[in-house]
C-alpha atoms as a PDB file:
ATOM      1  CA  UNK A   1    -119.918-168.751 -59.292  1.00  0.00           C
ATOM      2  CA  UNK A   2    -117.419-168.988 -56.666  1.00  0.00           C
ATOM      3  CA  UNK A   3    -114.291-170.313 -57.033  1.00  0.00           C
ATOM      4  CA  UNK A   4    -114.879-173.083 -54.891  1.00  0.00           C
ATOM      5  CA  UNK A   5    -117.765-174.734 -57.298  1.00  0.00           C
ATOM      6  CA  UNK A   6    -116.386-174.179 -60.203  1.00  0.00           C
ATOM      7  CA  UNK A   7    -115.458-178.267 -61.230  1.00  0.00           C
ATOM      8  CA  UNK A   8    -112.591-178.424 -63.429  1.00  0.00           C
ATOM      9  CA  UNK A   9    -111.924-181.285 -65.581  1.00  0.00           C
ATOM     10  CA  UNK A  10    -107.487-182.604 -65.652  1.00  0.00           C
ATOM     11  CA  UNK A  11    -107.644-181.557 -69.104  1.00  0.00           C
ATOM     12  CA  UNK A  12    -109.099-178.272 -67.903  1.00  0.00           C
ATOM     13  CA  UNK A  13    -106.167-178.041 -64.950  1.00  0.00           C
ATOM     14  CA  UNK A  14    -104.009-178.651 -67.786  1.00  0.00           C
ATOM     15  CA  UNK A  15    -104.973-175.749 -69.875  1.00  0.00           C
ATOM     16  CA  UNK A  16    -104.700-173.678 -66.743  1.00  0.00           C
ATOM     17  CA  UNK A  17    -101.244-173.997 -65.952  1.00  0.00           C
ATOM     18  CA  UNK A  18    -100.184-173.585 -69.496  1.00  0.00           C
ATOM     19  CA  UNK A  19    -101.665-170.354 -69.541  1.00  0.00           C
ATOM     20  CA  UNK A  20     -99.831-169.956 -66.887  1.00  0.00           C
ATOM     21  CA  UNK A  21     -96.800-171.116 -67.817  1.00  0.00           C
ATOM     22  CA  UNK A  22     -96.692-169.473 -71.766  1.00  0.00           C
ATOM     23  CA  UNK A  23     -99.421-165.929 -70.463  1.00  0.00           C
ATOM     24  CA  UNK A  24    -100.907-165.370 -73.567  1.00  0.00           C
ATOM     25  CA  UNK A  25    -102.177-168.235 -76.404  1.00  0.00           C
ATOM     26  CA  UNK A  26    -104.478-168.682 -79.580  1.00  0.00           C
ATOM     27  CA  UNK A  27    -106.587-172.079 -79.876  1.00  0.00           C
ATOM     28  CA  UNK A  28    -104.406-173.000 -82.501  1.00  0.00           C
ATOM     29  CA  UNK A  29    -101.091-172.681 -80.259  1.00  0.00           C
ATOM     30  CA  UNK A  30    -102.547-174.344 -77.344  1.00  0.00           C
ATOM     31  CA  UNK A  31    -103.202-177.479 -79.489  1.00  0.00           C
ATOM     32  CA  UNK A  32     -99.344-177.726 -81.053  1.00  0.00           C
ATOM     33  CA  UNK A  33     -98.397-177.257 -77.445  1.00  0.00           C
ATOM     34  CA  UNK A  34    -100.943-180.154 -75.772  1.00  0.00           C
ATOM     35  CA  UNK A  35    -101.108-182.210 -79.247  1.00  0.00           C
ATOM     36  CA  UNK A  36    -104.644-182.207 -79.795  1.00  0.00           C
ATOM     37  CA  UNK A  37    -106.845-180.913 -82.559  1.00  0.00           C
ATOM     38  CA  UNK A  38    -107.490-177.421 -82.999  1.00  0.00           C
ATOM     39  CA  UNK A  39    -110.966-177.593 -82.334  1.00  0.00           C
ATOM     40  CA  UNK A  40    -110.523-178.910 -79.191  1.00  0.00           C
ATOM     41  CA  UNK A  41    -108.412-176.167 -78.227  1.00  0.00           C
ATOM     42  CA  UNK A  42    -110.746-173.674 -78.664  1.00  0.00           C
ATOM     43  CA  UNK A  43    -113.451-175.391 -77.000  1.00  0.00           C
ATOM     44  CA  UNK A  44    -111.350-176.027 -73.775  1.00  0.00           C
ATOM     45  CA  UNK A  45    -110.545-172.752 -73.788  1.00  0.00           C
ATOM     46  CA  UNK A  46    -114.113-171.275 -74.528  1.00  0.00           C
ATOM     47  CA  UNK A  47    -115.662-173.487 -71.639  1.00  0.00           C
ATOM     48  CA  UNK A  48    -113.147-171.892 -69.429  1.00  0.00           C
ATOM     49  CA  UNK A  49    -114.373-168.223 -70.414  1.00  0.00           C
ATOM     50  CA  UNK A  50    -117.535-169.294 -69.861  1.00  0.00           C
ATOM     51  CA  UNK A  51    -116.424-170.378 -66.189  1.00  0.00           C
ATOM     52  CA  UNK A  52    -114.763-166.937 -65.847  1.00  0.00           C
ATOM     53  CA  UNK A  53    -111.571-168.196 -65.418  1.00  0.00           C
ATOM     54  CA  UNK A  54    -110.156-166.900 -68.898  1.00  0.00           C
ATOM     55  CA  UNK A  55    -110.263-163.891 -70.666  1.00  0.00           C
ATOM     56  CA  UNK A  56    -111.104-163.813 -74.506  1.00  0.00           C
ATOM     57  CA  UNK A  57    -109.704-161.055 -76.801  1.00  0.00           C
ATOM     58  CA  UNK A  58    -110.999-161.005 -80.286  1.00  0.00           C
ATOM     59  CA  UNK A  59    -111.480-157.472 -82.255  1.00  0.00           C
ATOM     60  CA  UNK A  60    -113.746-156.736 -85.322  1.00  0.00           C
ATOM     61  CA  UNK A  61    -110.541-156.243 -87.595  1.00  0.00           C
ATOM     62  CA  UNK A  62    -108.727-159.573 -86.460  1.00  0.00           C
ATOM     63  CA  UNK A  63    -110.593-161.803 -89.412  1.00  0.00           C
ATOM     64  CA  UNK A  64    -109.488-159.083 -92.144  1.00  0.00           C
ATOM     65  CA  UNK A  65    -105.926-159.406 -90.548  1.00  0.00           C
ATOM     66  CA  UNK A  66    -105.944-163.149 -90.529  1.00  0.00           C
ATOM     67  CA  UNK A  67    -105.316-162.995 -86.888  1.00  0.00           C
ATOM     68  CA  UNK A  68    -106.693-165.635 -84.412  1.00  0.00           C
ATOM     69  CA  UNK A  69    -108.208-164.336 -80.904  1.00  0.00           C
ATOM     70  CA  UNK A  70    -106.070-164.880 -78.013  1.00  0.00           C
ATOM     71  CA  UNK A  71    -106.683-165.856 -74.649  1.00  0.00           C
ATOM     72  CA  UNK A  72    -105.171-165.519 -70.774  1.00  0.00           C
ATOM     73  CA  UNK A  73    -105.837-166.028 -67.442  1.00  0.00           C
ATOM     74  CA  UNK A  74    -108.694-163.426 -65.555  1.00  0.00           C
ATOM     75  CA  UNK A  75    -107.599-162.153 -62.627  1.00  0.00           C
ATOM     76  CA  UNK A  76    -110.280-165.386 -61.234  1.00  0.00           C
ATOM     77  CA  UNK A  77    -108.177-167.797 -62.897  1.00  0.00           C
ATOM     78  CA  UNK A  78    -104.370-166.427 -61.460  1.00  0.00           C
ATOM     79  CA  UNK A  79    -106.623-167.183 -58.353  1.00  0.00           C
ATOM     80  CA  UNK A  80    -107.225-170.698 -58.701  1.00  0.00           C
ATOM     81  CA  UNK A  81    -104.160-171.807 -60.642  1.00  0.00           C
ATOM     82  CA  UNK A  82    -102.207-170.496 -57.980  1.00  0.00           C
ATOM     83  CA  UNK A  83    -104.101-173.061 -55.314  1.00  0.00           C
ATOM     84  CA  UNK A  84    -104.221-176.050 -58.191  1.00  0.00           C
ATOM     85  CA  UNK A  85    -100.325-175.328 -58.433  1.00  0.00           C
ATOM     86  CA  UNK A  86     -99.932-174.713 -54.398  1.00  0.00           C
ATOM     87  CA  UNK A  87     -97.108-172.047 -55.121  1.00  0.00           C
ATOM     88  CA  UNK A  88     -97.259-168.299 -52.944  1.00  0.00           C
ATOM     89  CA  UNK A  89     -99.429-165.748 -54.560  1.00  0.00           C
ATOM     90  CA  UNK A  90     -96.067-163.538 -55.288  1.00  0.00           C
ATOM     91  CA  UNK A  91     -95.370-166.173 -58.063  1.00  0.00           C
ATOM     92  CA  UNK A  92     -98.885-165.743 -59.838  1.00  0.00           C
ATOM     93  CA  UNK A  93     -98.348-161.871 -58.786  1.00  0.00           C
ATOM     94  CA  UNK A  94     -97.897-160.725 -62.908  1.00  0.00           C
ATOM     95  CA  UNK A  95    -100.364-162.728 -63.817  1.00  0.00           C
ATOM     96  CA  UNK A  96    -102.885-160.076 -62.409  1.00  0.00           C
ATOM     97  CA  UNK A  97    -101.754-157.527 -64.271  1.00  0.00           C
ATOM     98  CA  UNK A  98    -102.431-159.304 -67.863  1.00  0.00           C
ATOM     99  CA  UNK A  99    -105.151-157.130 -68.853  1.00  0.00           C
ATOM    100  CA  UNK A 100    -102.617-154.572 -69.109  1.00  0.00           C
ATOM    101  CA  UNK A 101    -100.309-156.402 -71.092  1.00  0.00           C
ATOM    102  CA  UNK A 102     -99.069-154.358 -74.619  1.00  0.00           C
ATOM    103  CA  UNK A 103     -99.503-155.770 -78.129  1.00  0.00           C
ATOM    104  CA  UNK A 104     -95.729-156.283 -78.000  1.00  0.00           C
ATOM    105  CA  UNK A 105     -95.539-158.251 -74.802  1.00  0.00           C
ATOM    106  CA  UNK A 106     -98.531-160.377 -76.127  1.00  0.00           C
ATOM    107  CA  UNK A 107     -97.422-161.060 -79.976  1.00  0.00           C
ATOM    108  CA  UNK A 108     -94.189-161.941 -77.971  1.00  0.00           C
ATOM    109  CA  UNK A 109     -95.822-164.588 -75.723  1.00  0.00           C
ATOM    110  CA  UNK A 110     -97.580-165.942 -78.993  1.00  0.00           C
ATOM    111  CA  UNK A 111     -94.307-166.719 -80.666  1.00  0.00           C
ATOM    112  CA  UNK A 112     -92.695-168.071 -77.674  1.00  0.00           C
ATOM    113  CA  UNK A 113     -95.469-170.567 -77.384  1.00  0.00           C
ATOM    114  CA  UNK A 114     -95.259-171.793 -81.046  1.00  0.00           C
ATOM    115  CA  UNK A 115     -91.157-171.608 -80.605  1.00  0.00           C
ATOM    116  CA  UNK A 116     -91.694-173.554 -77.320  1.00  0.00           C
ATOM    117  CA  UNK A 117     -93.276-176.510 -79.621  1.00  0.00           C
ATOM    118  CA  UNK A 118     -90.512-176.397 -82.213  1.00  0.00           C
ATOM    119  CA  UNK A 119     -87.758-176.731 -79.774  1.00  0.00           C
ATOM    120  CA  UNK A 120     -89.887-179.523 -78.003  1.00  0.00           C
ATOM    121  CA  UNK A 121     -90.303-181.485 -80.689  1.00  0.00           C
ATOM    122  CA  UNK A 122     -86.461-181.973 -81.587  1.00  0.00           C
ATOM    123  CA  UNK A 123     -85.733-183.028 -77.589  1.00  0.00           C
ATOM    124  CA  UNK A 124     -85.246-186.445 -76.276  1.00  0.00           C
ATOM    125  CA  UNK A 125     -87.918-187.748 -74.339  1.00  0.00           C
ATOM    126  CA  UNK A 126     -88.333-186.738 -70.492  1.00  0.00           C
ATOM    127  CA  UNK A 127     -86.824-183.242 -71.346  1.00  0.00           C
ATOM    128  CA  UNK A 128     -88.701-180.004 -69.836  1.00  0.00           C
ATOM    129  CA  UNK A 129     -88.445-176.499 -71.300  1.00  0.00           C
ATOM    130  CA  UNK A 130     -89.577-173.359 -68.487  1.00  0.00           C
ATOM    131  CA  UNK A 131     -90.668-170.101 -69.430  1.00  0.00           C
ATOM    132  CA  UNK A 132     -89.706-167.025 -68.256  1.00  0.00           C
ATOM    133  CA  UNK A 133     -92.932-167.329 -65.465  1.00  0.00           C
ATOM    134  CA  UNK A 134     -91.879-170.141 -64.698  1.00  0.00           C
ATOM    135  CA  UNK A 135     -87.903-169.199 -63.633  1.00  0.00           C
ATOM    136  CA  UNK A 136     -88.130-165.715 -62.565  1.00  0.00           C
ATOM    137  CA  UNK A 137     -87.986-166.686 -58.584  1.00  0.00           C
ATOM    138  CA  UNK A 138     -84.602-168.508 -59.090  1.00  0.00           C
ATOM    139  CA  UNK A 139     -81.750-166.708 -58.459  1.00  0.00           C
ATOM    140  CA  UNK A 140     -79.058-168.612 -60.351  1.00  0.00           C
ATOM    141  CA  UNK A 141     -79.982-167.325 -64.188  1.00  0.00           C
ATOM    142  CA  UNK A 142     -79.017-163.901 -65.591  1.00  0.00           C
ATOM    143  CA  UNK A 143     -80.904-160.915 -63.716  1.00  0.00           C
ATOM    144  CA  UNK A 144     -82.264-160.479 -67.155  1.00  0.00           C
ATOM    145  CA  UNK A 145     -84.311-163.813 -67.210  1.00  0.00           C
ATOM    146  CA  UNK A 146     -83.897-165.607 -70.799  1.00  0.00           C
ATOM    147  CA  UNK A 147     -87.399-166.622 -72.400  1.00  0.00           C
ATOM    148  CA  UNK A 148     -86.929-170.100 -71.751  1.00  0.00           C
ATOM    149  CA  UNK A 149     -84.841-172.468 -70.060  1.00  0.00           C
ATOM    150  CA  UNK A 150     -84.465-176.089 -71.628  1.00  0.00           C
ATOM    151  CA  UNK A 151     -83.584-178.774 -69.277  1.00  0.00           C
ATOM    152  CA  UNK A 152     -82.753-182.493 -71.524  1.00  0.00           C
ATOM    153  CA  UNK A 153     -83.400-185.769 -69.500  1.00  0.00           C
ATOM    154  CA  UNK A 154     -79.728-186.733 -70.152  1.00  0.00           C
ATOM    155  CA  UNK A 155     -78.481-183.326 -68.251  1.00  0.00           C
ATOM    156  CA  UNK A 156     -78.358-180.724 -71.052  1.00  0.00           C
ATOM    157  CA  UNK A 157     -78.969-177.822 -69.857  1.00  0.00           C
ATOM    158  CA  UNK A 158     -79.727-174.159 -72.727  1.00  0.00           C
ATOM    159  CA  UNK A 159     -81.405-171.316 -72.412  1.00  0.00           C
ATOM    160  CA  UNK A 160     -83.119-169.297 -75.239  1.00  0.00           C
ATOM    161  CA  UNK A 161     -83.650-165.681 -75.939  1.00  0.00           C
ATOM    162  CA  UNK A 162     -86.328-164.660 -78.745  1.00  0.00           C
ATOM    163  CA  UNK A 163     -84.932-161.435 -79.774  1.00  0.00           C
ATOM    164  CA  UNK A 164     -86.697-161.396 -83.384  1.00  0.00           C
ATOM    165  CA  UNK A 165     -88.481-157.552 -83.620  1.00  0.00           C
ATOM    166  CA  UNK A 166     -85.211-155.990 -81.189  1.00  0.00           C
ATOM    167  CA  UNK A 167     -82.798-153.315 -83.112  1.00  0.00           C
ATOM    168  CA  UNK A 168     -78.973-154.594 -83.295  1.00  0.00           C
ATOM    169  CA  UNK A 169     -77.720-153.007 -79.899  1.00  0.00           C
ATOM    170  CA  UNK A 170     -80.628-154.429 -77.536  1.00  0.00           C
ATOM    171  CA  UNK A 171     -79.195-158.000 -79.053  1.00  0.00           C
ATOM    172  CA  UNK A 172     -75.866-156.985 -78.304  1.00  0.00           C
ATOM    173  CA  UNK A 173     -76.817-155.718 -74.695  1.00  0.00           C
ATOM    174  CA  UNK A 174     -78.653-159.271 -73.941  1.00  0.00           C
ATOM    175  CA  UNK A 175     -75.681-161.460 -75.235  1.00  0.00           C
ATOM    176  CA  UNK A 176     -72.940-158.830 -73.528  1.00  0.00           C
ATOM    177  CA  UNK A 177     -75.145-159.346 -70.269  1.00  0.00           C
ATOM    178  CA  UNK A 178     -75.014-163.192 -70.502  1.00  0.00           C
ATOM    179  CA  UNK A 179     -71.231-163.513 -71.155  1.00  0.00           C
ATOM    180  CA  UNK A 180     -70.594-161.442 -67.961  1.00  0.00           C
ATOM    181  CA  UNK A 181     -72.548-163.313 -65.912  1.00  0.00           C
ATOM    182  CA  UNK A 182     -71.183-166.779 -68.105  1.00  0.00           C
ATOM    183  CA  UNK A 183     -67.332-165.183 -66.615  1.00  0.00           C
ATOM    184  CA  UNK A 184     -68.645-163.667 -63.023  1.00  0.00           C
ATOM    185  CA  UNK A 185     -71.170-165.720 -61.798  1.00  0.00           C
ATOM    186  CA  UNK A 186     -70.665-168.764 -63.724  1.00  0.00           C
ATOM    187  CA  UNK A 187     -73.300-172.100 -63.460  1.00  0.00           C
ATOM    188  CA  UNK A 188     -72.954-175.585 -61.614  1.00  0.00           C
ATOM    189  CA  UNK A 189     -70.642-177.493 -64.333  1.00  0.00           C
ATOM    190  CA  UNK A 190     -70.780-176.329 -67.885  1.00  0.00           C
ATOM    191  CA  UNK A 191     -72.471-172.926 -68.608  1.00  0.00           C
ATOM    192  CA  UNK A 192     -75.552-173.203 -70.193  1.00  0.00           C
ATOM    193  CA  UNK A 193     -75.756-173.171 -74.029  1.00  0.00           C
ATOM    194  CA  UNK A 194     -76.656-169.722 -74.839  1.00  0.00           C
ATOM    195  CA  UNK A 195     -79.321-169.451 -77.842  1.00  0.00           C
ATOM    196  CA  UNK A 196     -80.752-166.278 -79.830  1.00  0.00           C
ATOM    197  CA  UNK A 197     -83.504-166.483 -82.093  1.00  0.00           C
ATOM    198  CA  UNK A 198     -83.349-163.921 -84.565  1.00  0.00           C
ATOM    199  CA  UNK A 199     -86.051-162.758 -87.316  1.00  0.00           C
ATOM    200  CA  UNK A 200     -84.664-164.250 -90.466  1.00  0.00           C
ATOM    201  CA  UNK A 201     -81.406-165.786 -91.990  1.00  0.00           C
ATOM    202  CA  UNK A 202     -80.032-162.681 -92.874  1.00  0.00           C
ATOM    203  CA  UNK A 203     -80.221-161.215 -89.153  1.00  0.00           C
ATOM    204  CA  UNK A 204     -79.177-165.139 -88.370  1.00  0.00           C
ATOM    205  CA  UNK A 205     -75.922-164.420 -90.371  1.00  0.00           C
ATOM    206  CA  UNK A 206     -75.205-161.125 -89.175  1.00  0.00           C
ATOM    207  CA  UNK A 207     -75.121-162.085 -85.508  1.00  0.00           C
ATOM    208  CA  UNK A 208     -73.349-165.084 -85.958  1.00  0.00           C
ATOM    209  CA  UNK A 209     -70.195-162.478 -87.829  1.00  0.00           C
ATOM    210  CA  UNK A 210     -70.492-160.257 -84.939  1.00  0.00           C
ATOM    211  CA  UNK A 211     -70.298-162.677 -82.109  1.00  0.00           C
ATOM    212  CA  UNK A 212     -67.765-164.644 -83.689  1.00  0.00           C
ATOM    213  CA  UNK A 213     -66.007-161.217 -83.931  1.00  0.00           C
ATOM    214  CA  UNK A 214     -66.521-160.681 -80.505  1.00  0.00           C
ATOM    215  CA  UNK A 215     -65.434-164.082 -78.994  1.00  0.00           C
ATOM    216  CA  UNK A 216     -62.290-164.572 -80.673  1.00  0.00           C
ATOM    217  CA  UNK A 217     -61.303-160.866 -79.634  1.00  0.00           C
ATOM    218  CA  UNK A 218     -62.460-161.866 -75.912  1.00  0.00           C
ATOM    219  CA  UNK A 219     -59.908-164.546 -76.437  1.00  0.00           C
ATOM    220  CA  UNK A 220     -62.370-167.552 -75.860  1.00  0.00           C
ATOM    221  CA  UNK A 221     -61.674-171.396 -77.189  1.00  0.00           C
ATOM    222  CA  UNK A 222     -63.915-173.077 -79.511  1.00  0.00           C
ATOM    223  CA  UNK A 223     -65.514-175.011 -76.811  1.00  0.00           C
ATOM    224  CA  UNK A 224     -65.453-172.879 -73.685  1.00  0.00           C
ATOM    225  CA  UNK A 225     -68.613-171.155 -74.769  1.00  0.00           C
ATOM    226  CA  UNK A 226     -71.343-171.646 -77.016  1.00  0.00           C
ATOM    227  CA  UNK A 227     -73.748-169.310 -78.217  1.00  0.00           C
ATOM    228  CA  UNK A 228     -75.950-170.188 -80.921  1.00  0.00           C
ATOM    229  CA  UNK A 229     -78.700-168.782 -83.640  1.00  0.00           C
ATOM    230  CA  UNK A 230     -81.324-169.646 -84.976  1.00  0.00           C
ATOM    231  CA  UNK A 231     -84.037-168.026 -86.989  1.00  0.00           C
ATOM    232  CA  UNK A 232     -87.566-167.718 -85.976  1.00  0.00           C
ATOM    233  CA  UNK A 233     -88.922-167.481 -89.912  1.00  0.00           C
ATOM    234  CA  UNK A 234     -87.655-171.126 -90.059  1.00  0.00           C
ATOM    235  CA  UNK A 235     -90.007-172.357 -87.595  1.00  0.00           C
ATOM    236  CA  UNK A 236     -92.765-171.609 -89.925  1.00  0.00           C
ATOM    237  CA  UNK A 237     -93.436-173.123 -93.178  1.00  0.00           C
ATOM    238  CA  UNK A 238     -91.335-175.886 -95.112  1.00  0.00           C
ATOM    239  CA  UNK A 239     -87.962-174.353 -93.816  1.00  0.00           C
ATOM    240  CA  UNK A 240     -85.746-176.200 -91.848  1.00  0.00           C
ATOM    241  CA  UNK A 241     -85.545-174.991 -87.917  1.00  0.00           C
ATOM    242  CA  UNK A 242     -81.758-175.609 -87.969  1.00  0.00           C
ATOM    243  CA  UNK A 243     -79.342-173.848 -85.193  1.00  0.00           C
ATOM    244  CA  UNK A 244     -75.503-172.305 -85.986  1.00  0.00           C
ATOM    245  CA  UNK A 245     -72.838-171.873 -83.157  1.00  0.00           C
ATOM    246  CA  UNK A 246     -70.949-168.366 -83.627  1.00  0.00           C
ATOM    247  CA  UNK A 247     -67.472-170.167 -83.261  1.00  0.00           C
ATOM    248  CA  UNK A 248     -68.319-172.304 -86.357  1.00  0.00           C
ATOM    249  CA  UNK A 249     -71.345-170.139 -88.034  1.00  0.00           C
ATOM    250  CA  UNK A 250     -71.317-172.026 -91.616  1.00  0.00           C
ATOM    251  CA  UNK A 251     -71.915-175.398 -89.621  1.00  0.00           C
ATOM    252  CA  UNK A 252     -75.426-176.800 -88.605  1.00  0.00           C
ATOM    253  CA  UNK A 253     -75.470-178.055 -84.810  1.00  0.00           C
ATOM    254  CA  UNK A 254     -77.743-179.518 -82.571  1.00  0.00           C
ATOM    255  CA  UNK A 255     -79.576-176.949 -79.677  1.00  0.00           C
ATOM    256  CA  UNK A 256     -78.164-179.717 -77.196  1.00  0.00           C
ATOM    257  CA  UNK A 257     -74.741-180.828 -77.943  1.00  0.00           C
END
């Protein structure tokens, strides 16, 4: 079936550009992200395999493991997201390569999407969150483009780097690249809120010491910068999904100030 008969439903469109927009999802994720039940997830998304439009990955070990299939555009369906989103085919251009994605790059679209819906969920209303996809063609963020980008309808502006299975000097080498371009390229107004999410509270607390460290022997005021942490274990479960700034690390703050 050519692309031009295949009929997609909105809710289909929808599903589309969020596969766009987050790569790689489970059923599961999808619903949290589009607020619907789980098994309508998976049947939006297995009606669009059957269409050809999305690839299915599921292994024979994956049940023992507890671990849901996932699913992302085929190289049919960077086709015709790219002409129901109108944008140039360099913007869908990584998109074809997702069949070659590695199980790190995947697992680390998976938690993005379920991190997307935490952060989401504690915004005011009318406030958008971008992926990395979604910003790479703008020129204005780090060259190093954070995971996402959180926009508030009241002109809060963050961006958020998941940094939870990265060794102790790769952190250090994202937030020393940030702080650089914070001093030499700067943003329109304030500079963005900078925010790491970390595996658990004891990384949480460790980079909260060593940035604090860092910022007072930079020489920086309590409110010229702020760079928070959170942890990514406190998304799940009954913990709390709460956020530190390294200038005050024992306090709890908002992600938007």
């Amino acid at each position: 079936m050519s692309n031009e008969e295949v009929k997609l439903t909105n809710q289909q469109q929808r599903v589309l550009r969020l596969l766009f927009k987050f790569r790689f999802v489970s059923a599961g994720l999808l619903a949290l992200v589009m607020g619907i039940r789980r098994v309508s997830g998976y049947e939006v998304l297995e009606n669009l395999v059957a269409k050809g439009l999305v690839t299915k990955v599921y292994e024979n070990d994956y049940r023992i493991r507890g671990k849901p299939a996932y699913y992302y555009l085929s190289k049919s369906g960077v086709t015709t997201v790219r002409k129901i989103m109108d944008v140039k085919e360099s913007v869908v251009h990584a998109l074809y390569k997702n069949e070659e994605a590695s199980d790190e790059f995947i697992e680390h679209c998976l938690k993005l999407t379920g991190l997307y819906s935490a952060i989401m969920s504690s915004l005011p209303d009318g406030s958008d969150i971008f992926t990395r996809t979604e910003i790479n063609r703008f020129n204005q963020f780090p060259k190093n483009r954070p995971d996402l980008y959180i926009r508030t309808s009241d002109g809060h502006e963050a961006i958020v780097i998941l940094v939870d299975d990265k060794p102790h000097y790769i952190v250090r080498k994202r937030l020393d690249e940030i702080i650089t371009h914070s001093e030499d390229e700067g943003w329109e107004g304030d500079y963005l809120r900078i925010c790491f999410v970390v595996k658990d509270n004891a990384a949480k607390n460790s980079f909260l010491y060593t940035t604090h460290k860092k910022l007072e022997g930079m020489g920086f005021d309590d409110n010229e910068i702020h760079i928070l942490a959170a942890s990514l274990e406190a998304t799940k479960g009954e913990s709390r999904f709460i956020w530190s700034d390294a200038m005050a690390p024992k306090k709890s703050v908002t992600l938007i100030g």
